[in-house]
N, C-alpha and C. Protein backbone atom coordinates (compact mmCIF):
# COMPACT_ATOMS: atom_id res chain seq x y z
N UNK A 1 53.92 105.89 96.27
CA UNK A 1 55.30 105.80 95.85
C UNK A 1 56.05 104.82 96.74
N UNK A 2 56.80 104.25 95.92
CA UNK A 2 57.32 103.14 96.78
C UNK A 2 58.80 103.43 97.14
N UNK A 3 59.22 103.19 98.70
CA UNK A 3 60.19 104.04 99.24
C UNK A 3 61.77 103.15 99.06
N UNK A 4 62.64 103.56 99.61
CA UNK A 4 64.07 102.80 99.58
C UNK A 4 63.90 101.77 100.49
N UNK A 5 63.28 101.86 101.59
CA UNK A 5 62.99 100.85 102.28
C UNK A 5 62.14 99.73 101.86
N UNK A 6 61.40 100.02 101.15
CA UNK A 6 60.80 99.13 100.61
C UNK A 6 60.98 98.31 99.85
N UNK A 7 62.29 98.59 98.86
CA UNK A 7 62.38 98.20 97.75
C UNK A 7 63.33 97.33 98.10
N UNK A 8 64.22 98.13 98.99
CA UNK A 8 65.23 97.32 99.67
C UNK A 8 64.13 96.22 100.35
N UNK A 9 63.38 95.99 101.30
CA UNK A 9 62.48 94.74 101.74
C UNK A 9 62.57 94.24 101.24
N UNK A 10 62.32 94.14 99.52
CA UNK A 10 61.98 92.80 98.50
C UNK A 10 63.19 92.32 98.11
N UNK A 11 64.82 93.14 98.26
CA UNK A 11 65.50 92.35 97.81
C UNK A 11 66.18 91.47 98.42
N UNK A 12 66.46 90.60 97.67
CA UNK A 12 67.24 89.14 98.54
C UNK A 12 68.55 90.07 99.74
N UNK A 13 69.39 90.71 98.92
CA UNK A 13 70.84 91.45 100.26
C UNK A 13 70.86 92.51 99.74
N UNK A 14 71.43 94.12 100.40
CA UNK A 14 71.47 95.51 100.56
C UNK A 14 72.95 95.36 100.44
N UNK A 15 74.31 95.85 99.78
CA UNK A 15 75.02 95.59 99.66
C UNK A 15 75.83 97.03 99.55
N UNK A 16 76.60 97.57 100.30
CA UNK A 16 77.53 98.80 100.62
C UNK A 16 78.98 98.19 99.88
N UNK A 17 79.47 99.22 99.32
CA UNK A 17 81.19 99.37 99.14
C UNK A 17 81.59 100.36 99.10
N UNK A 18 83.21 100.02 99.75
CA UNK A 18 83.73 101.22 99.73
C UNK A 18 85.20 101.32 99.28
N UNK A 19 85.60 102.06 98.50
CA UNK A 19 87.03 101.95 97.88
C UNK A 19 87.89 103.26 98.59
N UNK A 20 89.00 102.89 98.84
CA UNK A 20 90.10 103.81 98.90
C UNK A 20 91.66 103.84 98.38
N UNK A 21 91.92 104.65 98.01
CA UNK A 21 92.89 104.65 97.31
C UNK A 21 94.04 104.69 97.29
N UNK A 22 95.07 104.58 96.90
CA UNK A 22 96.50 104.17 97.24
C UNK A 22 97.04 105.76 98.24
N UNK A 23 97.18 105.90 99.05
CA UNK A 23 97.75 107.14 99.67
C UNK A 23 99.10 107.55 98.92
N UNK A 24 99.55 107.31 97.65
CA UNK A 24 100.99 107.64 97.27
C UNK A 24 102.18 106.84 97.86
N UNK A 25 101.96 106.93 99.30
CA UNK A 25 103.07 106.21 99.87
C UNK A 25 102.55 104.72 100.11
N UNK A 26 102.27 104.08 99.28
CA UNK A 26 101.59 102.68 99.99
C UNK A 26 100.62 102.62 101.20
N UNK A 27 100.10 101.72 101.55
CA UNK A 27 98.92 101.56 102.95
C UNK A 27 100.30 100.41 103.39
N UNK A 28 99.68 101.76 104.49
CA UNK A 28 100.69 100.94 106.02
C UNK A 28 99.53 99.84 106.61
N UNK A 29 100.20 98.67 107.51
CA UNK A 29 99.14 98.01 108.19
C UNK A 29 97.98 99.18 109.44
N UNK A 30 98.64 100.03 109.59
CA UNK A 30 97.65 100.95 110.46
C UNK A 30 96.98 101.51 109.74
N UNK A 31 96.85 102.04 108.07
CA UNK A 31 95.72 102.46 107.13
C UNK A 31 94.82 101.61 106.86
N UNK A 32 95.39 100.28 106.74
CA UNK A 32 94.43 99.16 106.62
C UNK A 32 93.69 99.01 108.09
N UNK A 33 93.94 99.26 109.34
CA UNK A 33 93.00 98.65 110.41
C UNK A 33 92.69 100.05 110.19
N UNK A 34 92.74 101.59 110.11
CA UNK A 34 92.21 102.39 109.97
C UNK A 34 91.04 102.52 108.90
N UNK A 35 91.12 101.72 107.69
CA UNK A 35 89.78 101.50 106.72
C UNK A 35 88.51 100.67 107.58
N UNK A 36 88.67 99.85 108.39
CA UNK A 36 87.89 98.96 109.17
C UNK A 36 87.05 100.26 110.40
N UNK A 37 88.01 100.76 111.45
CA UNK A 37 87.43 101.50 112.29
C UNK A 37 86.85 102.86 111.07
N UNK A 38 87.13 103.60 110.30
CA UNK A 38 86.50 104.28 109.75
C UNK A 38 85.16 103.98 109.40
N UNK A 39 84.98 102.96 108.64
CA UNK A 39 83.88 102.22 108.24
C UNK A 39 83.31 101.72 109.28
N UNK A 40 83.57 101.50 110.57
CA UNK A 40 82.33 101.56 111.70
C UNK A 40 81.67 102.59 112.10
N UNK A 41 83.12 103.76 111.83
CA UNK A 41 82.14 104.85 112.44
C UNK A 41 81.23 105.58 111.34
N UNK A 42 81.53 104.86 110.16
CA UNK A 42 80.47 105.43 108.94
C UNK A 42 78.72 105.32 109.10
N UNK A 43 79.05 103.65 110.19
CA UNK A 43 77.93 102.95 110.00
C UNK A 43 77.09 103.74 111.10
N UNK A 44 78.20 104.08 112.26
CA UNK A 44 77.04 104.25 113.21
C UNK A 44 76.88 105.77 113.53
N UNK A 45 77.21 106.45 112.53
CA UNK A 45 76.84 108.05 112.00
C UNK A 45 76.00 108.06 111.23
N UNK A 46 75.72 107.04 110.25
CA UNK A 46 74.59 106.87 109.59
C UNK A 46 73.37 106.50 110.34
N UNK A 47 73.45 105.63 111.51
CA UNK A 47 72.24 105.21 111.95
C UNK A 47 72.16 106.60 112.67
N UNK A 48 72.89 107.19 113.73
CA UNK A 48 72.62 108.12 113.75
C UNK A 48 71.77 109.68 113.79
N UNK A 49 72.73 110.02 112.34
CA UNK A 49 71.95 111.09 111.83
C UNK A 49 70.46 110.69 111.50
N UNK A 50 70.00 109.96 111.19
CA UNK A 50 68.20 109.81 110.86
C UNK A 50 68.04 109.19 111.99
N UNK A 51 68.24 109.66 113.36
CA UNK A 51 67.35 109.00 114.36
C UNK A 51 67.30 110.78 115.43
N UNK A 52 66.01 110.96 115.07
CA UNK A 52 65.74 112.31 114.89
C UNK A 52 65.78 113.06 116.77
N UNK A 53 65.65 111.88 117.35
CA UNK A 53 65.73 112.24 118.89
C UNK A 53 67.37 112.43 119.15
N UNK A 54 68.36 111.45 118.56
CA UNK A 54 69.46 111.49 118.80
C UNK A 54 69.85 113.25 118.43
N UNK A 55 69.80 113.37 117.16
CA UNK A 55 69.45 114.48 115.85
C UNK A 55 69.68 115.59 117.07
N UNK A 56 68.43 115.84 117.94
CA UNK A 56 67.65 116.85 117.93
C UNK A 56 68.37 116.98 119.26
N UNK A 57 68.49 116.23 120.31
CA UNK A 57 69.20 116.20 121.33
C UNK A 57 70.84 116.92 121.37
N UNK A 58 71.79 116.53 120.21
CA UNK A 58 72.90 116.89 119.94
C UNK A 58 73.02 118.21 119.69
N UNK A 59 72.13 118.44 118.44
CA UNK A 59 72.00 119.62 118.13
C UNK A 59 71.79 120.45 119.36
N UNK A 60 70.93 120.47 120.12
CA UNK A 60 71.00 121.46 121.26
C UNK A 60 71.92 121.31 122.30
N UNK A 61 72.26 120.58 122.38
CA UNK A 61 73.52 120.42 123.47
C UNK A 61 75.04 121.20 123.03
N UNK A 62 75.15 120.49 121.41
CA UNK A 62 76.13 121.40 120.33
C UNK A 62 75.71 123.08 120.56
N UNK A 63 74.40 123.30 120.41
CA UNK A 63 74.51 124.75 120.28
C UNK A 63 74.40 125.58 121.88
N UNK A 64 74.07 125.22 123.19
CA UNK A 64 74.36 125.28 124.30
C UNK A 64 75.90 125.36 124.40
N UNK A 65 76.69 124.42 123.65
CA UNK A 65 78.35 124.92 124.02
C UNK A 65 78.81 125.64 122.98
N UNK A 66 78.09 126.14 122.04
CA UNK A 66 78.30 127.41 121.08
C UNK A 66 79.22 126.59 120.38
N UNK A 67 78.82 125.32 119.68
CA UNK A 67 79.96 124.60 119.11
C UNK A 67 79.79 125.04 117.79
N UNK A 68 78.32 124.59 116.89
CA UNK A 68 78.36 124.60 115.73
C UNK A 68 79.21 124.21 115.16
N UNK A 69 79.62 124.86 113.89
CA UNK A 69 80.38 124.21 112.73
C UNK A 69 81.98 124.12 113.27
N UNK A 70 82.21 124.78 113.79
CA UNK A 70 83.89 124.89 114.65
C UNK A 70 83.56 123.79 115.59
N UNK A 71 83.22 123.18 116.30
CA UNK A 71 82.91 122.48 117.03
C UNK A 71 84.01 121.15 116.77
N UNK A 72 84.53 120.14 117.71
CA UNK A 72 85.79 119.81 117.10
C UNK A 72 84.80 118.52 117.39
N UNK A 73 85.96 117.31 116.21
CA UNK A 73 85.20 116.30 115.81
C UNK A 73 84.84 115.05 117.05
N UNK A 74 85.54 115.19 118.20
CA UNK A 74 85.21 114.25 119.31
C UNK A 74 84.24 114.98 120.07
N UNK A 75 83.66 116.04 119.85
CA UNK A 75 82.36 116.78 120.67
C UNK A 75 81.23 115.39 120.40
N UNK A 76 81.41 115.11 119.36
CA UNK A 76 80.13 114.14 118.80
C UNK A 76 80.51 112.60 119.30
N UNK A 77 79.94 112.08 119.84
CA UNK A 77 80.18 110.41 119.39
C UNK A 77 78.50 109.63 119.86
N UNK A 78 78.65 109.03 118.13
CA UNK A 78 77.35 108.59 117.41
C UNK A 78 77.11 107.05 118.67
N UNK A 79 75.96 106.98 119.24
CA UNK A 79 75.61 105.59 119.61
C UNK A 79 75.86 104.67 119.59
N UNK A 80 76.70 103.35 119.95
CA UNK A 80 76.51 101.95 119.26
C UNK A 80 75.52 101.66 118.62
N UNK A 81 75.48 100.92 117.38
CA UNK A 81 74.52 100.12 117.02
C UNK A 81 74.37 98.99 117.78
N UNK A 82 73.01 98.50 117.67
CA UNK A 82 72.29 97.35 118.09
C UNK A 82 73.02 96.55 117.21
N UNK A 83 73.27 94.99 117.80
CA UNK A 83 74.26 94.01 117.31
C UNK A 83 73.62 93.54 116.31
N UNK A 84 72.13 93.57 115.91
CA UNK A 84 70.89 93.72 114.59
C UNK A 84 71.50 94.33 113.38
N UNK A 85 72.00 95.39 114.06
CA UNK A 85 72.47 96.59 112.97
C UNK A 85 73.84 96.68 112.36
N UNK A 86 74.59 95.68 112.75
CA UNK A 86 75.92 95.34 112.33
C UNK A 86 75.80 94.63 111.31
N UNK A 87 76.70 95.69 109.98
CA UNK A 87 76.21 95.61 108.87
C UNK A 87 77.96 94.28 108.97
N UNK A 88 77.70 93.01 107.74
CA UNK A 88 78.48 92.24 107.69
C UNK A 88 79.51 92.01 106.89
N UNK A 89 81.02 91.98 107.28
CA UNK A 89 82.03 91.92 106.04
C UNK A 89 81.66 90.92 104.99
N UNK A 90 81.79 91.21 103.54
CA UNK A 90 81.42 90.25 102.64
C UNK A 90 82.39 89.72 101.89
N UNK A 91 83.47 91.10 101.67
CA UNK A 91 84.28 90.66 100.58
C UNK A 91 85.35 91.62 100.66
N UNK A 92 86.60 91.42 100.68
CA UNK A 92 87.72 92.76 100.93
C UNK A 92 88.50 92.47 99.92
N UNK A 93 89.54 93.39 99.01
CA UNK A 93 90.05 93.24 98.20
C UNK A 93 90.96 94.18 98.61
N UNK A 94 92.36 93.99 98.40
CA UNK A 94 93.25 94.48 98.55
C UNK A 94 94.38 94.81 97.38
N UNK A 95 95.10 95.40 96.78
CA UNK A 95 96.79 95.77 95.85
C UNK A 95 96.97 96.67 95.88
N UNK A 96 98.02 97.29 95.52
CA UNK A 96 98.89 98.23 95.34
C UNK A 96 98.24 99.23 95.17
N UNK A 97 96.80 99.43 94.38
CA UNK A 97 95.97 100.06 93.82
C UNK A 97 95.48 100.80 94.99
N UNK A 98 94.33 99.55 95.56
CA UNK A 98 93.65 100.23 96.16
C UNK A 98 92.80 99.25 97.43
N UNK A 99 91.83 99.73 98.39
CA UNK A 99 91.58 98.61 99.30
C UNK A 99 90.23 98.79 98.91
N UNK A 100 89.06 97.84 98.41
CA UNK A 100 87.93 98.05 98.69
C UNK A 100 87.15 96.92 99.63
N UNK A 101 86.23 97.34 99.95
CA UNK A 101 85.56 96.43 101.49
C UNK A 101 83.98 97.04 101.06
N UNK A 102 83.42 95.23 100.77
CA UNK A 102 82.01 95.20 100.85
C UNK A 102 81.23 94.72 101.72
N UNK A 103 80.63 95.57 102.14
CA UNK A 103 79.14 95.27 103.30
C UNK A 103 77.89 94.54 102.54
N UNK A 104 77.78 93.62 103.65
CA UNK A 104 75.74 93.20 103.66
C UNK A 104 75.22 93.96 104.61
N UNK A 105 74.15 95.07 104.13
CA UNK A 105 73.02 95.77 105.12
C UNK A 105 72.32 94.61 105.43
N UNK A 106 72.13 94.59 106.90
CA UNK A 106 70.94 93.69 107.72
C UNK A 106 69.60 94.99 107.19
N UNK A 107 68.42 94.41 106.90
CA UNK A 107 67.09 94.88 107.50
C UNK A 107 67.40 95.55 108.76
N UNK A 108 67.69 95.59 109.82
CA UNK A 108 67.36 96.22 111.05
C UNK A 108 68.55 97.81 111.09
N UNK A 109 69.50 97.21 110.18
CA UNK A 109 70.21 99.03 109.69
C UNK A 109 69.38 99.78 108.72
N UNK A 110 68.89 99.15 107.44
CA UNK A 110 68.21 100.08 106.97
C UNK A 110 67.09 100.66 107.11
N UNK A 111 66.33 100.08 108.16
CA UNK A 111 65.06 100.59 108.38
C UNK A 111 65.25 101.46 109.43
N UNK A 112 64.15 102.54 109.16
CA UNK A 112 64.25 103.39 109.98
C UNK A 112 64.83 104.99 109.36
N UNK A 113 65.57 105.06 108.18
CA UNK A 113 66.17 105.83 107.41
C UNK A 113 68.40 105.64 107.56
N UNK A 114 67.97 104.11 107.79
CA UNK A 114 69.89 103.95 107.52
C UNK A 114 70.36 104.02 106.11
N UNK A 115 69.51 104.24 105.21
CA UNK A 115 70.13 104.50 103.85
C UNK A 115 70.21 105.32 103.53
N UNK A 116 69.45 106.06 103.95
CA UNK A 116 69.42 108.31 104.14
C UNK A 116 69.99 108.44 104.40
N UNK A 117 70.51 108.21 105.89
CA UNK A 117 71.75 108.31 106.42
C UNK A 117 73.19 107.48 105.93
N UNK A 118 73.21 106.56 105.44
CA UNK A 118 74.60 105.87 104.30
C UNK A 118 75.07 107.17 103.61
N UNK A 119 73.65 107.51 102.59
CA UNK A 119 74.07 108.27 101.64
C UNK A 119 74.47 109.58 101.92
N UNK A 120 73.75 110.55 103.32
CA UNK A 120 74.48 111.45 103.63
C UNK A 120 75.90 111.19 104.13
N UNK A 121 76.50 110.63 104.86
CA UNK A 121 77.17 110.49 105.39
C UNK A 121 78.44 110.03 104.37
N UNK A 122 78.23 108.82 103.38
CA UNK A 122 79.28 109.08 102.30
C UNK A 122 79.52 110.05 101.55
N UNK A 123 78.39 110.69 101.01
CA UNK A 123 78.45 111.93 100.11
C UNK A 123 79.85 112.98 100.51
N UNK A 124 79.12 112.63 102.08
CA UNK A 124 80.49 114.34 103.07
C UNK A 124 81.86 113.44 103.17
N UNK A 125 82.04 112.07 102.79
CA UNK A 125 83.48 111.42 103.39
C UNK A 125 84.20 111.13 102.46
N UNK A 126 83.50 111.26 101.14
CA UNK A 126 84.11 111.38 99.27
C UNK A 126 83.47 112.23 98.68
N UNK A 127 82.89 113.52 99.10
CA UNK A 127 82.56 114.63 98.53
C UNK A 127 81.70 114.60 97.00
N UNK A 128 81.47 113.10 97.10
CA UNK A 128 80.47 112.73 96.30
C UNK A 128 79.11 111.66 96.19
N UNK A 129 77.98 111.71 95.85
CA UNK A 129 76.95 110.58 95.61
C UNK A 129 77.65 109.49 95.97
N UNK A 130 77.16 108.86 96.54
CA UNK A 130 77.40 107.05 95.99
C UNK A 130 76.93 106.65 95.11
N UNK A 131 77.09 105.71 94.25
CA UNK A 131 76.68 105.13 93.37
C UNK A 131 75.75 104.30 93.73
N UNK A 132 74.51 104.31 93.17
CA UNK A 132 73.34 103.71 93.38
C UNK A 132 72.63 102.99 92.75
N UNK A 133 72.20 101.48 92.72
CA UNK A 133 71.77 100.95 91.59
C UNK A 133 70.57 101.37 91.30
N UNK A 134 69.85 101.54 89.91
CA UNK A 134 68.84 101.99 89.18
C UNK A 134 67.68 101.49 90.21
N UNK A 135 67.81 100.17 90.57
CA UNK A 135 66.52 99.65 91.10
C UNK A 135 66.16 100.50 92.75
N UNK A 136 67.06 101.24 92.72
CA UNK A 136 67.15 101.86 94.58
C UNK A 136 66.80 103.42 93.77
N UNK A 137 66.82 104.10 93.23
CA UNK A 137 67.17 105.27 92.60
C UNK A 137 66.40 106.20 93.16
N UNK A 138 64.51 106.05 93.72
CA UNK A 138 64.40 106.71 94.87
C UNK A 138 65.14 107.29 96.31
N UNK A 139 66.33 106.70 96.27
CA UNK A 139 66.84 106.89 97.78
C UNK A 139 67.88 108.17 97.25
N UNK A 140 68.14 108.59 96.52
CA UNK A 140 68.68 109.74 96.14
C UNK A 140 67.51 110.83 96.36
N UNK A 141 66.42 110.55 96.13
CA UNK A 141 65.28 111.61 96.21
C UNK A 141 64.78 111.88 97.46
N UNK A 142 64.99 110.59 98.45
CA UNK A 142 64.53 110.64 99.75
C UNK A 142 65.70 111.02 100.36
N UNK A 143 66.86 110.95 100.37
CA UNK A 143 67.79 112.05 101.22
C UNK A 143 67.92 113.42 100.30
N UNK A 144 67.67 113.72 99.62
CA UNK A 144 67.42 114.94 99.18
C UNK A 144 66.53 115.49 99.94
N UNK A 145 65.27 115.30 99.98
CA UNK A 145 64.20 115.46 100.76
C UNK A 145 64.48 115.58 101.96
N UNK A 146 65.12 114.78 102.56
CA UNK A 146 65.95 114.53 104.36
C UNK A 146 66.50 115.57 104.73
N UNK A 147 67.56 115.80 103.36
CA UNK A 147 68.65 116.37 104.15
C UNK A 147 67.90 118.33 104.06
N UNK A 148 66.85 118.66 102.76
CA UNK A 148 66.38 119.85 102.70
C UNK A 148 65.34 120.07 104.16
N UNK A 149 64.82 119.41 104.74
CA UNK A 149 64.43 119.19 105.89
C UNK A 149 65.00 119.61 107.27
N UNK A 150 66.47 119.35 107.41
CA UNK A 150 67.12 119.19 108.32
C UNK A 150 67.02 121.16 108.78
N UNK A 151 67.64 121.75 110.01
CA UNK A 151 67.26 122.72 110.65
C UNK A 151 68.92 123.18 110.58
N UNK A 152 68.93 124.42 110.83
CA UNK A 152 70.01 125.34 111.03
C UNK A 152 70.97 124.57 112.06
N UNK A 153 70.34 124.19 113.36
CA UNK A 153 70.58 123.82 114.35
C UNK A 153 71.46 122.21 114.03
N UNK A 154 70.84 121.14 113.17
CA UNK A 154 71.16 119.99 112.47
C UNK A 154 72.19 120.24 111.87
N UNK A 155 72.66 120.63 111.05
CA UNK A 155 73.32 120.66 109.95
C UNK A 155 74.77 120.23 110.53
N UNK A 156 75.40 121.78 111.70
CA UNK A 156 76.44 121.39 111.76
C UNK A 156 76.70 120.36 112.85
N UNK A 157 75.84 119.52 113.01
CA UNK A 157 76.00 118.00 113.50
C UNK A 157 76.19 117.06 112.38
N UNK A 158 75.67 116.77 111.60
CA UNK A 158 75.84 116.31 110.63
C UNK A 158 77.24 116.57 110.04
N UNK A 159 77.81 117.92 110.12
CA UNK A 159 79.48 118.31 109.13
C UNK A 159 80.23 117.70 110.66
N UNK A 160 79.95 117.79 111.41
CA UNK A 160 80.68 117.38 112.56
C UNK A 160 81.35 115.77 112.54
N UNK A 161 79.45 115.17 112.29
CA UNK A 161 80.23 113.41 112.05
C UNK A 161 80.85 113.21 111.03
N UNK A 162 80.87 113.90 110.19
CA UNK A 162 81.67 113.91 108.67
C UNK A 162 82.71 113.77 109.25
N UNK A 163 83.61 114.79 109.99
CA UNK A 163 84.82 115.13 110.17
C UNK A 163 85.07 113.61 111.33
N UNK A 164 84.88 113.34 112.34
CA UNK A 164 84.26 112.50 112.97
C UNK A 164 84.87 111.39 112.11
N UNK A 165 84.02 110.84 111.03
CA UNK A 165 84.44 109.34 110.42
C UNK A 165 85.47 109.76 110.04
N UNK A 166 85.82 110.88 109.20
CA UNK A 166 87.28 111.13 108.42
C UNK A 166 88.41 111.04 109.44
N UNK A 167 88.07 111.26 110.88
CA UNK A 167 89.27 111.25 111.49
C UNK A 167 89.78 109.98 111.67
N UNK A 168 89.13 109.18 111.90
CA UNK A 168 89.56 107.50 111.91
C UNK A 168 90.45 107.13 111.41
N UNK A 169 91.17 107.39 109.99
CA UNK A 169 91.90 107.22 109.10
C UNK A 169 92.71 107.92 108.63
N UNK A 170 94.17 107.75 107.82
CA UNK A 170 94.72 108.50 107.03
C UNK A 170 94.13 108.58 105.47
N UNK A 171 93.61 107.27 105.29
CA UNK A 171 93.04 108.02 104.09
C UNK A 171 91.78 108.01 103.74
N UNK A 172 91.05 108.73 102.40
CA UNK A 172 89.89 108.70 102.48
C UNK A 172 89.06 108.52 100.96
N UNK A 173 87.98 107.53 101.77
CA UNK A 173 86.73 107.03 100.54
C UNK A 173 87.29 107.96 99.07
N UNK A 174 87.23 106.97 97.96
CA UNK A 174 87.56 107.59 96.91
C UNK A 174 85.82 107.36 96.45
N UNK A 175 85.30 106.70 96.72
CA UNK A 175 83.62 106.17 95.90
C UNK A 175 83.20 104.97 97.04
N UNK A 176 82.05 105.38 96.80
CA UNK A 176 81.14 104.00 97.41
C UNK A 176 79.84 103.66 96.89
N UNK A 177 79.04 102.61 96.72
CA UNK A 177 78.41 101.74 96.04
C UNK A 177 76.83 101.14 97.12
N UNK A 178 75.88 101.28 96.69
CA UNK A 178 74.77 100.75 97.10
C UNK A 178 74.13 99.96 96.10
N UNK A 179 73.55 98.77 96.50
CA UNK A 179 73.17 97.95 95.29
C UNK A 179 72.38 96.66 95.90
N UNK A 180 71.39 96.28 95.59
CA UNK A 180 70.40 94.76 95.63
C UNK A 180 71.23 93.69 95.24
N UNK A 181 70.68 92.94 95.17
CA UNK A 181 70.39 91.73 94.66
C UNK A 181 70.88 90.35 95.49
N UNK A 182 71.85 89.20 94.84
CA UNK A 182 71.75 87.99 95.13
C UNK A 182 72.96 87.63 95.63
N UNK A 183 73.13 86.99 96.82
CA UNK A 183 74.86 86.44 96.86
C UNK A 183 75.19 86.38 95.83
N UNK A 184 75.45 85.46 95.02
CA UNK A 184 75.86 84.71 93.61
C UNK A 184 76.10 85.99 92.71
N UNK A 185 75.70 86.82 92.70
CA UNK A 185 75.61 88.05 91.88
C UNK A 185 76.56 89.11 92.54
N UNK A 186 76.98 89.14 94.01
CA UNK A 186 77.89 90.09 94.31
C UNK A 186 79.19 89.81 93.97
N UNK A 187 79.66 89.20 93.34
CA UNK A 187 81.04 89.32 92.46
C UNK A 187 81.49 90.24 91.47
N UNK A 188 80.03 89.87 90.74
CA UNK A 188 79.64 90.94 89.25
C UNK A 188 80.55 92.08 89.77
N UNK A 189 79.37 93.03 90.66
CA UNK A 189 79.41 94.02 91.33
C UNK A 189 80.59 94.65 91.93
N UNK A 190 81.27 93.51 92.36
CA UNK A 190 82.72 94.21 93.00
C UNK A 190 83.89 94.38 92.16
N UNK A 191 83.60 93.57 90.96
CA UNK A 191 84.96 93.30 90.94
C UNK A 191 85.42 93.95 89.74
């Protein structure tokens, strides 16, 4: 069976978005630099959670201070990424509407399980899937798999960085987007 990583290998760019939505009262310039730092700390909660030493380390340290799920959201703070792993602004769109901001995944974020971790990690920050293109559609099956895996002890690390990225910001992910293919072709896609 051929994995998300893999499939992702063959394609030309790995391509993330993320939309948010008008807060009612307009986006202040501090919601807008707040969409930017949110979305770092998306990235490096994602690398993160699937790096199973980090994982496994937290978790016991979390449950040594009897944190668990109450555990407050600065108990956690996820690693830097490697400057490899700095996923790249592509395309930002801004109105009245709404702000969306598209990423290029480098190879050196998704390998390893950074798309397991994308997809957990958006799922908990818009309480829903990301949208996934057909040609990736294993990677829904492989964080399924991931996340049924994960230990008593895991879990509320994982709801922790949730809360964690959400704090960054006033507002939050309405949908987000995973998808292949070609420069020339990411317009289609966004717009």
């Amino acid at each position: 069976m051929a994995t998300s990583e893999n499939v992702a290998a063959g394609a030309r760019a790995v391509f993330f978005s993320v939309a948010y939505p008008d807060p009612k009262d307009g986006f202040s310039s501090r919601d807008a630099a707040g969409v930017f730092t949110q979305l770092d700390a998306l990235f490096r909660a994602a690398r993160a959670v699937t790096d199973p030493q980090w994982l496994a380390a937290t978790a016991e340290r979390l449950g040594q201070q009897g944190g668990g799920e109450a555990a407050p959201d600065h108990a956690i703070e996820p690693p830097a990424p490697k400057p490899a792993q700095e996923p790249a602004v592509r395309r930002i769109h801004m109105d009245w509407r709404h702000i969306e901001v598209a990423t290029e995944l480098p190879w050196e974020f998704i390998v390893g399980g950074g798309l397991v971790g994308l997809v957990t990690m958006a799922k908990l920050v818009t309480e829903q899937e990301p949208r996934i293109q057909v040609a990736i559609a294993q990677l829904s099956l492989e964080q399924a798999d991931w996340e049924a895996r994960r230990t008593d002890a895991e879990r509320p690390v994982i709801d922790v960085l949730g809360s964690y990225v959400l704090g960054r910001a006033r507002v939050r992910p309405s949908y987000t987007q995973i998808y292949l293919g070609e420069e020339d072709e990411f317009e289609g896609w966004t717009a």
